[in-house]
Protein backbone atom coordinates (compact mmCIF):
# COMPACT_ATOMS: atom_id res chain seq x y z
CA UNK A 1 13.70 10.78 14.44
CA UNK A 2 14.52 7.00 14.74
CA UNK A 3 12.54 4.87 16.52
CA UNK A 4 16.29 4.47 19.00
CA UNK A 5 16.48 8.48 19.49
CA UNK A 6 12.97 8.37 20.34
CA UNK A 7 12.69 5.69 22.71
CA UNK A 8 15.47 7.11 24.71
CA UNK A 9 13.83 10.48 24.63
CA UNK A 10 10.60 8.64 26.16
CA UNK A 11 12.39 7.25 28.44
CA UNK A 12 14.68 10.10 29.72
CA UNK A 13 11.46 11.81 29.95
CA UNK A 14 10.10 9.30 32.54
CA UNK A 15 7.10 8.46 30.27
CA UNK A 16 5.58 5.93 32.61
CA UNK A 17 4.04 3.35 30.20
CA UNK A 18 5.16 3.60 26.42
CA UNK A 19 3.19 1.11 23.80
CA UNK A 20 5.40 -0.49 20.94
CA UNK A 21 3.43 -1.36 17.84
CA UNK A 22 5.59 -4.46 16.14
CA UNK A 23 5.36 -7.96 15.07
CA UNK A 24 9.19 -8.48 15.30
CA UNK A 25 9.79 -9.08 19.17
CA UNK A 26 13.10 -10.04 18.83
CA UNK A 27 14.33 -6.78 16.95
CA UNK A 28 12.53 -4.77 18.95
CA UNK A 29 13.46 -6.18 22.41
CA UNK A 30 17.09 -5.85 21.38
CA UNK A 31 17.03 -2.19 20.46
CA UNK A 32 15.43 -1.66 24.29
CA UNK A 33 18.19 -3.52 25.23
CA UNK A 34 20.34 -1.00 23.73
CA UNK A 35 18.76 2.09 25.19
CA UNK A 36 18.90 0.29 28.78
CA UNK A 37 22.59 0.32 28.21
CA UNK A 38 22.78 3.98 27.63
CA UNK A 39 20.18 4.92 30.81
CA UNK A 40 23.33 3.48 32.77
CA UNK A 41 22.69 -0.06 32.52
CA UNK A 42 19.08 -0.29 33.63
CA UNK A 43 17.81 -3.90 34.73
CA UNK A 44 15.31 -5.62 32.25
CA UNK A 45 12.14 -7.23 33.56
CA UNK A 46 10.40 -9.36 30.21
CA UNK A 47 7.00 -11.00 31.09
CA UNK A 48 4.48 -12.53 28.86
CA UNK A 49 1.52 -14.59 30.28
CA UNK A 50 2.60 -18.07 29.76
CA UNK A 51 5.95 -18.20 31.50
CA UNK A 52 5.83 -14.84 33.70
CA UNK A 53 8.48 -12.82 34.40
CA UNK A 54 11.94 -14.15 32.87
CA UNK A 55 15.63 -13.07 32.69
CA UNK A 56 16.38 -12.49 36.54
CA UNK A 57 16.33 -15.61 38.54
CA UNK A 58 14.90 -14.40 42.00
CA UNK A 59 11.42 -13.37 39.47
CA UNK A 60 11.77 -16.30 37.56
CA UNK A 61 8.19 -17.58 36.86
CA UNK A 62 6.49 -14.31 38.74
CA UNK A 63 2.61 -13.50 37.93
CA UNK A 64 2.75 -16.72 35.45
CA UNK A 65 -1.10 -16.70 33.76
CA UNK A 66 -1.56 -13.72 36.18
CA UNK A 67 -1.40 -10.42 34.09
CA UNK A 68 -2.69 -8.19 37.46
CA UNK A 69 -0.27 -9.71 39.23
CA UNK A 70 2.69 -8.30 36.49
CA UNK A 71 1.68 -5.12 37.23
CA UNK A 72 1.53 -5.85 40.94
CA UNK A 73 5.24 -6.87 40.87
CA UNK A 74 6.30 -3.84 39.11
CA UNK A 75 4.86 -1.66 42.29
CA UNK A 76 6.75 -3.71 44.80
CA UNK A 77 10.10 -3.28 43.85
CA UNK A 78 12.17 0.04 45.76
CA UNK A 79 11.56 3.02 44.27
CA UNK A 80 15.32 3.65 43.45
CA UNK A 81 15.65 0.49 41.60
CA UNK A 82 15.71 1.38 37.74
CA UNK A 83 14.29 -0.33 35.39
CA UNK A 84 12.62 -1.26 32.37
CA UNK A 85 9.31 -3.46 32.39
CA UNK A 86 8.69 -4.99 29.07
CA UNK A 87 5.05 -6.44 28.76
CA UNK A 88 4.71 -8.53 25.69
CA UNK A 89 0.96 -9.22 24.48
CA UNK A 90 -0.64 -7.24 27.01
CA UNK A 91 -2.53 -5.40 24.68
CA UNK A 92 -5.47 -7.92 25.25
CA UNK A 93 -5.66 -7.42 28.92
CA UNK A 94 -6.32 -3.69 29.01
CA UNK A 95 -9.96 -3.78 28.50
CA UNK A 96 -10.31 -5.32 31.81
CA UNK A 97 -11.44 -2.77 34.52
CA UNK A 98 -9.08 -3.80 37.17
CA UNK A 99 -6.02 -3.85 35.12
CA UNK A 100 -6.51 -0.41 33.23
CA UNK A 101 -7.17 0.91 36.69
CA UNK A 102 -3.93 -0.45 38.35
CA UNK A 103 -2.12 0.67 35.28
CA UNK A 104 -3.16 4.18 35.80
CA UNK A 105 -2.15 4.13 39.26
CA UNK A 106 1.03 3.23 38.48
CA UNK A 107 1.10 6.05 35.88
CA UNK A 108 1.43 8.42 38.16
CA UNK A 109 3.70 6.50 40.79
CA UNK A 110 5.96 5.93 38.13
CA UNK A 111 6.48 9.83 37.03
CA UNK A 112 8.67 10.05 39.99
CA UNK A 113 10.83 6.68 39.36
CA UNK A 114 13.03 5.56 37.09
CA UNK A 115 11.27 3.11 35.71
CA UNK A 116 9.18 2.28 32.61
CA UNK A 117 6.74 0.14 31.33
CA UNK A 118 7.08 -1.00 27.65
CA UNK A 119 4.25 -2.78 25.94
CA UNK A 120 4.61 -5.22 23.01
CA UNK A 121 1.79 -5.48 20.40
CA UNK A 122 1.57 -6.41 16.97
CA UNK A 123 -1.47 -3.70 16.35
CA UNK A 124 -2.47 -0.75 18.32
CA UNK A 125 -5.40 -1.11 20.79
CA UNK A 126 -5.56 1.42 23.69
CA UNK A 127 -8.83 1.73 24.83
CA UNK A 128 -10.08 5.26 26.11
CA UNK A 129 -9.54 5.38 29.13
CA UNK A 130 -6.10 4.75 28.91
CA UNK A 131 -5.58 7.08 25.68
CA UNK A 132 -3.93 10.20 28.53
CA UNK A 133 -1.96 7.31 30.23
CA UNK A 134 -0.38 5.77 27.20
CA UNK A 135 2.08 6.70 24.67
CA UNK A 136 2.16 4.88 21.47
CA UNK A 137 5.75 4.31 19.33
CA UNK A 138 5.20 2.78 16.37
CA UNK A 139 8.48 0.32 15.41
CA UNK A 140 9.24 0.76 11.39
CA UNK A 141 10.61 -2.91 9.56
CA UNK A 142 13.92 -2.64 8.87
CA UNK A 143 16.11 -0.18 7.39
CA UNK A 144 18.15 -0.66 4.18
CA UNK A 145 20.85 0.03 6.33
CA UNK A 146 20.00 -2.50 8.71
CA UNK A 147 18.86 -4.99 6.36
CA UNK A 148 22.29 -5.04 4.29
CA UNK A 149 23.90 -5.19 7.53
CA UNK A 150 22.18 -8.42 8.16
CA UNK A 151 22.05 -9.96 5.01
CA UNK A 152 26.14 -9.12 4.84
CA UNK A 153 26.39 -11.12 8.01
CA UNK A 154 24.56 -14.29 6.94
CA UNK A 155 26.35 -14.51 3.78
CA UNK A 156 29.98 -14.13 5.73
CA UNK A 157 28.81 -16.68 8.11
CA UNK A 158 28.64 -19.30 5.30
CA UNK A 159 30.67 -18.21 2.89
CA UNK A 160 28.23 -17.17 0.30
CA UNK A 161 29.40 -14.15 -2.14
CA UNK A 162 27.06 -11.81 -4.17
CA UNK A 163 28.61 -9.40 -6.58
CA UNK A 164 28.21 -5.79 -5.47
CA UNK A 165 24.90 -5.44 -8.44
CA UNK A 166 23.45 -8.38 -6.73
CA UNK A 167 23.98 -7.33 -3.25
CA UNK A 168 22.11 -4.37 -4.29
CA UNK A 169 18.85 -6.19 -5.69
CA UNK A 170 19.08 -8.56 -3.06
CA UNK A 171 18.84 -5.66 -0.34
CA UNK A 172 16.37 -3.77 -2.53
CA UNK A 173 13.90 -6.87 -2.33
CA UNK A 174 13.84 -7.35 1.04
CA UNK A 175 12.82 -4.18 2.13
CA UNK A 176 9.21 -4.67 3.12
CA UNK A 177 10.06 -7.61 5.20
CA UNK A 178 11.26 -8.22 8.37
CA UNK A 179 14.23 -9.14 9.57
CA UNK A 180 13.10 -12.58 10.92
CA UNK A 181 11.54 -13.28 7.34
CA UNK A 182 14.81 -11.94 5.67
CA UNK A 183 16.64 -14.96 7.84
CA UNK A 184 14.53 -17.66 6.84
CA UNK A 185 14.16 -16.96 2.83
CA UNK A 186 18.01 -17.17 2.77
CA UNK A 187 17.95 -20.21 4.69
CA UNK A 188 15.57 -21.46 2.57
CA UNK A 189 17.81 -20.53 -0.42
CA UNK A 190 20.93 -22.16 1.10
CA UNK A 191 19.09 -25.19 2.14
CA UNK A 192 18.05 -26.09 -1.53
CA UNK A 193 21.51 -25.21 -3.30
CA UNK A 194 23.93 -25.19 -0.03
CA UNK A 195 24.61 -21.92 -0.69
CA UNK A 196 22.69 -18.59 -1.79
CA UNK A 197 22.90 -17.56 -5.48
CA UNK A 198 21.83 -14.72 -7.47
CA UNK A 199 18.81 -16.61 -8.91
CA UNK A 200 17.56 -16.97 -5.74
CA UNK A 201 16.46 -13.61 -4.85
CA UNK A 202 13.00 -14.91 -6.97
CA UNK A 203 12.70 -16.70 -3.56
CA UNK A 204 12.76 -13.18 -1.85
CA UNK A 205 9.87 -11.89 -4.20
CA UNK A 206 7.51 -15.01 -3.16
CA UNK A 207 8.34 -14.30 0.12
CA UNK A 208 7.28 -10.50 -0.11
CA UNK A 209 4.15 -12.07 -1.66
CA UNK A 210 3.27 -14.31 1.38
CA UNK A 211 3.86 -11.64 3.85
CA UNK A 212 1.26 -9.38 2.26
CA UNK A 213 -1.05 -11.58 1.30
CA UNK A 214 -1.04 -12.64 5.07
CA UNK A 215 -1.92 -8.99 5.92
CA UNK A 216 -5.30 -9.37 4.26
CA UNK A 217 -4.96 -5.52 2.95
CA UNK A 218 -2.98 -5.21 0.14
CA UNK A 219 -2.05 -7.71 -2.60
CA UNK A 220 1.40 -7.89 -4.57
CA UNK A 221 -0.03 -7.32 -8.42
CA UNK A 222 2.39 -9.00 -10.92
CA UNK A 223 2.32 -5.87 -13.95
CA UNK A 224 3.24 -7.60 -17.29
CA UNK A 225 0.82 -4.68 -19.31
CA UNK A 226 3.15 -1.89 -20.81
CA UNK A 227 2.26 1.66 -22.12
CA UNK A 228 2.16 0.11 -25.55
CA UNK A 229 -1.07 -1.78 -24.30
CA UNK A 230 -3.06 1.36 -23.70
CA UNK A 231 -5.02 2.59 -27.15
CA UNK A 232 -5.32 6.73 -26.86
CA UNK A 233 -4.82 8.05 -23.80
CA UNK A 234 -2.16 10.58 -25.40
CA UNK A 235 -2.05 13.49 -23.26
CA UNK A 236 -1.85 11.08 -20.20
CA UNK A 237 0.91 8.52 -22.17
CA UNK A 238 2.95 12.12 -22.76
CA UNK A 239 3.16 13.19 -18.54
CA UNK A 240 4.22 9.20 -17.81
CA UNK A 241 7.01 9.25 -20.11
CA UNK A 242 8.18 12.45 -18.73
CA UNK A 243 8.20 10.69 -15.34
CA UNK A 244 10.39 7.79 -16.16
CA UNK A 245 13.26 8.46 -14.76
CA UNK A 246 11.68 10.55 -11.55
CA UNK A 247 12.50 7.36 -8.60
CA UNK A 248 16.11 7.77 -9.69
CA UNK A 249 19.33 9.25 -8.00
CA UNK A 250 19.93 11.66 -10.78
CA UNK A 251 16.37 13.25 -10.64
CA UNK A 252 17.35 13.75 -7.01
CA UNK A 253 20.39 15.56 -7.71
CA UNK A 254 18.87 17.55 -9.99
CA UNK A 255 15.99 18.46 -7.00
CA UNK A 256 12.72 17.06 -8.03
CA UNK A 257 11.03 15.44 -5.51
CA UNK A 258 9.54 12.21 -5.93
CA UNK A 259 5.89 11.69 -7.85
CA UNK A 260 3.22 11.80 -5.50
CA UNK A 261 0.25 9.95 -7.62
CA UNK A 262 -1.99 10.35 -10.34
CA UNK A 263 -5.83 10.25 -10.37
CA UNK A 264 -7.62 8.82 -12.84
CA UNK A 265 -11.22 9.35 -13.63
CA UNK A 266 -14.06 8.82 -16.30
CA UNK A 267 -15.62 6.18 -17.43
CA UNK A 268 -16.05 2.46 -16.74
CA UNK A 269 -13.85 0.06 -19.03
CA UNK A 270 -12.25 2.95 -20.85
CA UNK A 271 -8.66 2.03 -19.42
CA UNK A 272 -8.02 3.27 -15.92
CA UNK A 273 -6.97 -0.17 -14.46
CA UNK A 274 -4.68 -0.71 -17.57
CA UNK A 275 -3.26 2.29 -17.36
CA UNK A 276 -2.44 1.54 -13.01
CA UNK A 277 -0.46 -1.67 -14.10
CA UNK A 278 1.07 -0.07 -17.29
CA UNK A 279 2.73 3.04 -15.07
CA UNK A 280 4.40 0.07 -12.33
CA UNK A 281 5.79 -1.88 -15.35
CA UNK A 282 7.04 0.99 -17.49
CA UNK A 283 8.80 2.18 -14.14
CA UNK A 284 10.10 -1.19 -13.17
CA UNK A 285 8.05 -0.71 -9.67
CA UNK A 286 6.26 -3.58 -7.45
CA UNK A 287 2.60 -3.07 -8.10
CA UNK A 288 0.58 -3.38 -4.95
CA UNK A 289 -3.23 -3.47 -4.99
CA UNK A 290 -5.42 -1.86 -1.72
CA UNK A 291 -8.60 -3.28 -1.35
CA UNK A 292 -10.15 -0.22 0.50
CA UNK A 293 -12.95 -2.52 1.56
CA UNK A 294 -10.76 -4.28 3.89
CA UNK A 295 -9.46 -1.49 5.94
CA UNK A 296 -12.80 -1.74 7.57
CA UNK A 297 -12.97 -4.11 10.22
CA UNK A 298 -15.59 -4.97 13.29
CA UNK A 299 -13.36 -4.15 16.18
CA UNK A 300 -13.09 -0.63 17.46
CA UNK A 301 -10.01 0.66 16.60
CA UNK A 302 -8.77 -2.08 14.15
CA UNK A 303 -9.94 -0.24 11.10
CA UNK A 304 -7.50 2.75 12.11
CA UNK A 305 -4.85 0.07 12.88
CA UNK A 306 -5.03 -1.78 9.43
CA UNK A 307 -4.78 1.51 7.04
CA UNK A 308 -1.72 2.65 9.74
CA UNK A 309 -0.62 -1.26 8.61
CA UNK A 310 -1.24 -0.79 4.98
CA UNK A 311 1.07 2.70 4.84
CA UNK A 312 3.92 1.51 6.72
CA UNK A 313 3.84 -1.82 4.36
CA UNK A 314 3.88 0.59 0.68
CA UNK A 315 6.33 2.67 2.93
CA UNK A 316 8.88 -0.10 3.37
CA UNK A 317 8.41 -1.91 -0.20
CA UNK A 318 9.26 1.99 -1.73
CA UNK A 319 9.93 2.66 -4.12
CA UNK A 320 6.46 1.07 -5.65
CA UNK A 321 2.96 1.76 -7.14
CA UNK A 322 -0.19 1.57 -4.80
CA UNK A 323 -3.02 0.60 -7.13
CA UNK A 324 -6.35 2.21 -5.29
CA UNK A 325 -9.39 0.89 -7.81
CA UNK A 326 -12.99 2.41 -7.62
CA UNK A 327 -11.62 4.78 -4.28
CA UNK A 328 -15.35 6.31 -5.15
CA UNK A 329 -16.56 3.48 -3.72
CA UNK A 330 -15.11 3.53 -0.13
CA UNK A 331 -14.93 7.43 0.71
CA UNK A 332 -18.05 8.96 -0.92
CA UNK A 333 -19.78 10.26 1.81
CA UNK A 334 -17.04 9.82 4.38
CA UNK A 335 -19.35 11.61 7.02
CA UNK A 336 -19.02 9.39 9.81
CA UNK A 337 -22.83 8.59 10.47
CA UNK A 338 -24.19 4.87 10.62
CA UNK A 339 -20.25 3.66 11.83
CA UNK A 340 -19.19 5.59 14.96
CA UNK A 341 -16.61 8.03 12.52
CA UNK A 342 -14.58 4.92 11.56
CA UNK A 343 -14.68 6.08 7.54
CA UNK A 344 -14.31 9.57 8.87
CA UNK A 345 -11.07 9.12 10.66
CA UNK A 346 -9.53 6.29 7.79
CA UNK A 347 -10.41 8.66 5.03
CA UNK A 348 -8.56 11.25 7.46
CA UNK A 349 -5.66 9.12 8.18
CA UNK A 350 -5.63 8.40 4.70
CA UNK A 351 -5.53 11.75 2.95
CA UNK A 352 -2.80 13.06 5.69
CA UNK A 353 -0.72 10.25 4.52
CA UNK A 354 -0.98 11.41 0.89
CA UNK A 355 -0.52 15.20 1.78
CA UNK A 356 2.51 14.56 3.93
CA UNK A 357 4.27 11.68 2.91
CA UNK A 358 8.03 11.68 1.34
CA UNK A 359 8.35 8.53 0.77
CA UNK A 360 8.55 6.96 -3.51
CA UNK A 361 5.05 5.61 -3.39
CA UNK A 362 3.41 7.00 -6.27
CA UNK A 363 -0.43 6.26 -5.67
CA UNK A 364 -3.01 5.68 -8.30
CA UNK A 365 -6.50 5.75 -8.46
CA UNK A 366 -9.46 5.35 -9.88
CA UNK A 367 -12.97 6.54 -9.77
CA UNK A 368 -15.41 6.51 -12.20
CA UNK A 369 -17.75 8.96 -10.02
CA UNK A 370 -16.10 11.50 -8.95
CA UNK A 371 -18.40 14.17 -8.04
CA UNK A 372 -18.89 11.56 -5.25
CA UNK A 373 -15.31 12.05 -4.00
CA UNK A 374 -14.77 14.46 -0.90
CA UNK A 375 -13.29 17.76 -2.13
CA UNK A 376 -10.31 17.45 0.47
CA UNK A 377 -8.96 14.41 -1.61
CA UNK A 378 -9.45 16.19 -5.09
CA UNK A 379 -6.93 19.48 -3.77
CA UNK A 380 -3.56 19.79 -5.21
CA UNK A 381 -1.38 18.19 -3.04
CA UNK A 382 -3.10 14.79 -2.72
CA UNK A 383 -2.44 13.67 -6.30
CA UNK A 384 -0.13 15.76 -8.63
CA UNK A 385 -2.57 15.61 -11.50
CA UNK A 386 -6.09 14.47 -12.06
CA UNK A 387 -6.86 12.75 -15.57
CA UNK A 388 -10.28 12.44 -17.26
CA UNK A 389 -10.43 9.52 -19.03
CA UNK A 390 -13.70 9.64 -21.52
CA UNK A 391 -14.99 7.06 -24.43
CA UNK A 392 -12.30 6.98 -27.07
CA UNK A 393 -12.61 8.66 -29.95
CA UNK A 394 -12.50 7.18 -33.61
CA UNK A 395 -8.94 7.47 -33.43
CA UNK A 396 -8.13 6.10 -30.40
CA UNK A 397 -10.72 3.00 -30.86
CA UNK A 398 -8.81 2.38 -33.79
CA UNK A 399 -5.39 2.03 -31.74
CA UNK A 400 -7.41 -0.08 -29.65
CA UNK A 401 -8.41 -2.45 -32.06
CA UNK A 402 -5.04 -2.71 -33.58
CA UNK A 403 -3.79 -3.41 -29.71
CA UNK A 404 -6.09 -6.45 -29.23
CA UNK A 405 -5.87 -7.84 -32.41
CA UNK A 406 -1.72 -7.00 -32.68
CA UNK A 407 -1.94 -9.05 -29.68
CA UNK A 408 -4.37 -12.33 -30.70
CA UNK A 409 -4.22 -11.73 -34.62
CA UNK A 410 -0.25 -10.52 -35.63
CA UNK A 411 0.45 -12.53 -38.15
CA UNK A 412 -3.18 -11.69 -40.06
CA UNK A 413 -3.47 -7.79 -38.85
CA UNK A 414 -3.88 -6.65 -42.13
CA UNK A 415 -6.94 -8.95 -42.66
CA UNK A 416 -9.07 -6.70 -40.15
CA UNK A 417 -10.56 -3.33 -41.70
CA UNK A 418 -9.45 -1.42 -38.46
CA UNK A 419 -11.14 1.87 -39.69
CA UNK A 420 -14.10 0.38 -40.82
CA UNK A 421 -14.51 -1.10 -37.33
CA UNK A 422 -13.29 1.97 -35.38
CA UNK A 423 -16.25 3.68 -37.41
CA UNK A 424 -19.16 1.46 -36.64
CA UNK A 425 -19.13 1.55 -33.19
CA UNK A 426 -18.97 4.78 -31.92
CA UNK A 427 -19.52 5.17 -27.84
CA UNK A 428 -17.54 1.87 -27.60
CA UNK A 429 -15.36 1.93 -24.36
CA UNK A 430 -12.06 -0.22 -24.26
CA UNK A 431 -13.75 -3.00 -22.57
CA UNK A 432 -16.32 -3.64 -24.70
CA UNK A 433 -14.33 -3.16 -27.81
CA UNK A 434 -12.60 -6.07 -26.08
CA UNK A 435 -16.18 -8.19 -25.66
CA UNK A 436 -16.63 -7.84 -28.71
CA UNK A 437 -13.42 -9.09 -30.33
CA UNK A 438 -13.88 -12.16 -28.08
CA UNK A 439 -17.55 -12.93 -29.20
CA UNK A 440 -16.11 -12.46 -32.55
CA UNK A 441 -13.74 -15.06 -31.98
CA UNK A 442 -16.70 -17.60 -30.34
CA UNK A 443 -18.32 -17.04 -33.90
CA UNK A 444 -15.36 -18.10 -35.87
CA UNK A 445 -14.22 -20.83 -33.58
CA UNK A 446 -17.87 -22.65 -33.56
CA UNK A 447 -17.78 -22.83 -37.14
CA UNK A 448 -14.00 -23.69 -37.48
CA UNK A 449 -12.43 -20.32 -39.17
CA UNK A 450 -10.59 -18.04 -38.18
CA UNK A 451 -12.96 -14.97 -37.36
CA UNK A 452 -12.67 -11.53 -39.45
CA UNK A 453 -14.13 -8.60 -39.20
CA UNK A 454 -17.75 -8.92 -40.18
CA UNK A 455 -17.62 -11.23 -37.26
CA UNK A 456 -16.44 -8.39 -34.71
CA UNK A 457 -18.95 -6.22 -36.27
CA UNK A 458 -22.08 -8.70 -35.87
CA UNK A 459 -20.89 -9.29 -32.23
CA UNK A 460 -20.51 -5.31 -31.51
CA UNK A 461 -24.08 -5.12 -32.80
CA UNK A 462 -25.55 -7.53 -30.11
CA UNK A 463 -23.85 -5.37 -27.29
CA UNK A 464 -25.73 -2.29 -25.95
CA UNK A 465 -22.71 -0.19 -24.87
CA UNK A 466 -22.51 1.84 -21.29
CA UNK A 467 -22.82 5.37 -23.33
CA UNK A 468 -26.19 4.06 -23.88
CA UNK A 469 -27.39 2.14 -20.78
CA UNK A 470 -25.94 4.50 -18.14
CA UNK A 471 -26.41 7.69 -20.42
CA UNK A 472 -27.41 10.10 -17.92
CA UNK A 473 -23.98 9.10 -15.67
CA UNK A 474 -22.46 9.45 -18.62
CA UNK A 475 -22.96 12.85 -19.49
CA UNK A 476 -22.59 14.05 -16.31
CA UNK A 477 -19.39 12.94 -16.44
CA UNK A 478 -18.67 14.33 -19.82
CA UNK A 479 -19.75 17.58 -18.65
CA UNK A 480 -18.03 17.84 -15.03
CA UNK A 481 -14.67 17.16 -17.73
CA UNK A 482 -16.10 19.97 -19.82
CA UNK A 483 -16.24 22.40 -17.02
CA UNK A 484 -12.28 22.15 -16.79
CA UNK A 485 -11.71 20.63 -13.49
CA UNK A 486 -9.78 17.92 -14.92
CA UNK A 487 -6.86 17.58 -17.33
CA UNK A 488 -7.71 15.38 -20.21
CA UNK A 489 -6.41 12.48 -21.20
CA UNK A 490 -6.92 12.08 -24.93
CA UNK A 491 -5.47 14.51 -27.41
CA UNK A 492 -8.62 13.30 -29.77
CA UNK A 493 -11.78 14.88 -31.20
CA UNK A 494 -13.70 14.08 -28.42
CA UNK A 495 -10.99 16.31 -26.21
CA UNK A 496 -11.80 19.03 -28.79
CA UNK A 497 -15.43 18.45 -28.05
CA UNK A 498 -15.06 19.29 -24.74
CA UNK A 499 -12.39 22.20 -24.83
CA UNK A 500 -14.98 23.87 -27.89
CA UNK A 501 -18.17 23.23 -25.02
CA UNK A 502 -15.77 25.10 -22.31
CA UNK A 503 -15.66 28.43 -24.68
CA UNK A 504 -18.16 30.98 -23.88
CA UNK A 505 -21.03 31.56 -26.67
């Protein structure tokens, strides 16, 4: 149901006060102004506390600074007298005793008018009292519909032509922002060149950046690593391939539904972030990265609001990736006590989401203890597959070596004995493969040469890897992968390891 149909529905069903979540006023106070047209032409009463009631000069000015007052007008008019009441900010007066108890009063005079009261707020806070009183409509951004619309009607207006392919990208990158934002980065565009080109829809990206860096939640993650960049991993490689083409038109047709997400767990450094950007730029998707950490804020309430906030952002920027790292870290132990149920009910927000959502956001993420995570994210449904990323392998740190040094060392690959190295460090993970490569190339650098490998191998040496530090985490790990409860992501020895510990003696 659209947010139209279901205002009208609202109002037809004489809900007396109706709370609009939205930061685009202007948007949303036109679509009202629609549905008053279809409730036969209701009168519109806008107040806000600086200027009071506006729009009908024998109010003009009304309960100015006064938000009691507002309320107070509202009662006086004739009960026949239909209308619509729209309240903008008042969301920060409805913790005050007097106000939330004239509101309720009205409630109930209000069942029996025709009239409405319509709150604007950019978040969501109803206090409890209030909760039975209130109903709360939450206002989506824009439509693709609605933003080609618009962006077809600023180009006409100046004269600016796209060619039907970059019509479509230009639409396609907007969608996360709103239509006031949308305005102002082609203005922006036209401004510079007097007219909006097809290079300028980079303008639109840096835009999408600013808006969701301001919300403090997510970040916009530029993915330059590709599936080539991952060493191993060939079981997991294998199912993201197969997925390639699963955002697209024809895998509609064809009845698949869209990817739900992937969980990856294991070990730290072994590959998990890599493999989060890799999947975004092998699928040509935005990349955006959730802090879960900042979900959680002071206010009662707000915490809720934000991850509401964060889905409806990855909603409207869909299809894309949403990056979750260390999710082990926010929702072990999601049982409420020491915060008043605030990780309780975002974990439970949260996981709904996943379980219900049809939306293209395919979400990844990564834990590297799982046995910490609730069992109600783990169930199919959340994620379509769970991957247990371990330490590579000989193999596999051999393709790892050969990626770093491909990368710093092409033109002299051959110069590196990349078996001899895979060999003497067993329990290596990815990342510290990596260290040492880099203290290899401190060694060589100090003394002016290029570094080889009995450099990499005096560096690897110095450094006390994680299998041997944290080697109690370590086989736990190893063994919750061994007891089948996750699909594995290597095709290597050490996946044989595991399957041959998983046969009965």
């Amino acid at each position: 149901m659209s947010f139209q149909e279901e205002l009208l529905l609202l109002l037809r069903a004489r809900y007396p006060v109706v709370y609009v979540s939205t930061l685009e006023e202007e948007r949303v106070e036109r679509a009202i102004a629609v549905a008053a047209q279809q409730l036969s032409n209701r009168n519109i009463y806008t107040w806000d506390f600086v200027d009071g009631y506006q729009g009908n000069p024998t109010d003009q000015g009304v309960a100015r600074r006064n938000p009691l007052q507002a309320l107070e007008h509202i009662e006086k008019l004739p009960e026949s007298v239909a209308a619509l009441f729209i309240l903008r900010d008042y969301h920060r007066f409805l913790e005050d005793v007097a106000i939330a108890r004239k509101l309720r009063n009205l409630a109930r005079r209000l069942k029996s008018q025709p009239k409405n009261i319509l709150l604007l707020a950019p978040q969501i806070q109803v206090p409890d009292d209030l909760a039975e009183v209130v109903t709360v409509v939450e206002f989506a951004l824009p439509s693709v519909h609605e933003i080609r619309a618009e962006i077809t009607r600023l180009l006409s207006g100046l004269n600016a032509r796209l060619s039907a392919g970059d019509l479509d990208t230009l639409v396609q990158s907007c969608q996360g922002l709103s239509i006031e934002r949308i305005r102002r980065v082609l203005a922006r565009g036209i401004a510079a060149q007097g007219t909006f080109r097809a290079e300028d829809i980079e303008l639109v990206l840096e835009e999408k950046r600013q808006t969701i860096r301001q919300t403090q939640i997510l970040d916009f993650y530029p993915a330059k690593e590709q599936i080539s960049d991952i060493g191993g991993l060939d079981n997991l490689k294998d199912w993201l391939l197969r997925r390639g083409n699963a955002f697209s038109e024809k895998a509609r047709q064809y009845g698949l539904p869209y990817p739900r997400g992937l969980l990856l767990a294991g070990i730290q450094g072994t590959g998990k972030s890599l493999t989060a950007k890799a999947i975004a730029h092998h699928w040509h998707l935005p990349l955006l990265r959730l802090d879960v950490g900042r979900l959680f804020a002071g206010l009662i309430g707000e915490s809720e609001s934000r991850t509401r906030q964060m889905i409806q952002i990855a909603e409207a920027l869909a299809p894309c990736v949403l990056w979750i790292d260390e999710i082990d870290k926010a929702f072990a132990g999601t049982d409420g006590r020491g915060d008043a149920g605030t990780s309780s009910r975002v974990f439970g927000t949260f996981i709904t989401w996943m379980a219900e959502k049809t939306s293209p956001v395919f979400v990844v993420a990564t834990a590297n203890n799982i046995q910490a995570l609730p069992s109600e994210l783990l169930r199919k449904g959340r994620f379509d597959e769970i991957f247990f990323v371990g330490l590579p392998a000989q193999e596999e740190r051999q393709s790892i070596y050969e990626v770093h040094l491909g990368r710093l060392r092409a033109h002299n690959l051959q110069g590196y004995d990349l078996s001899r190295l895979a060999y003497e460090t067993p329990n290596f993970s990815g990342a510290e493969i990596e260290q040492a490569i880099i203290e290899a190339m401190h060694i060589g650098f100090s003394q002016d040469r290029d570094f080889t490998t009995d450099d990499i191998l005096e560096a690897a040496s110095q450094i006390v890897p994680l299998a041997r530090t944290a080697q109690e985490q370590v086989e736990a790990l190893q063994s919750w992968a061994a007891s089948g409860k996750a699909r594995l992501a290597s095709r290597s020895s050490f996946g044989d390891q595991l399957k041959q510990r998983m046969k009965p003696d």
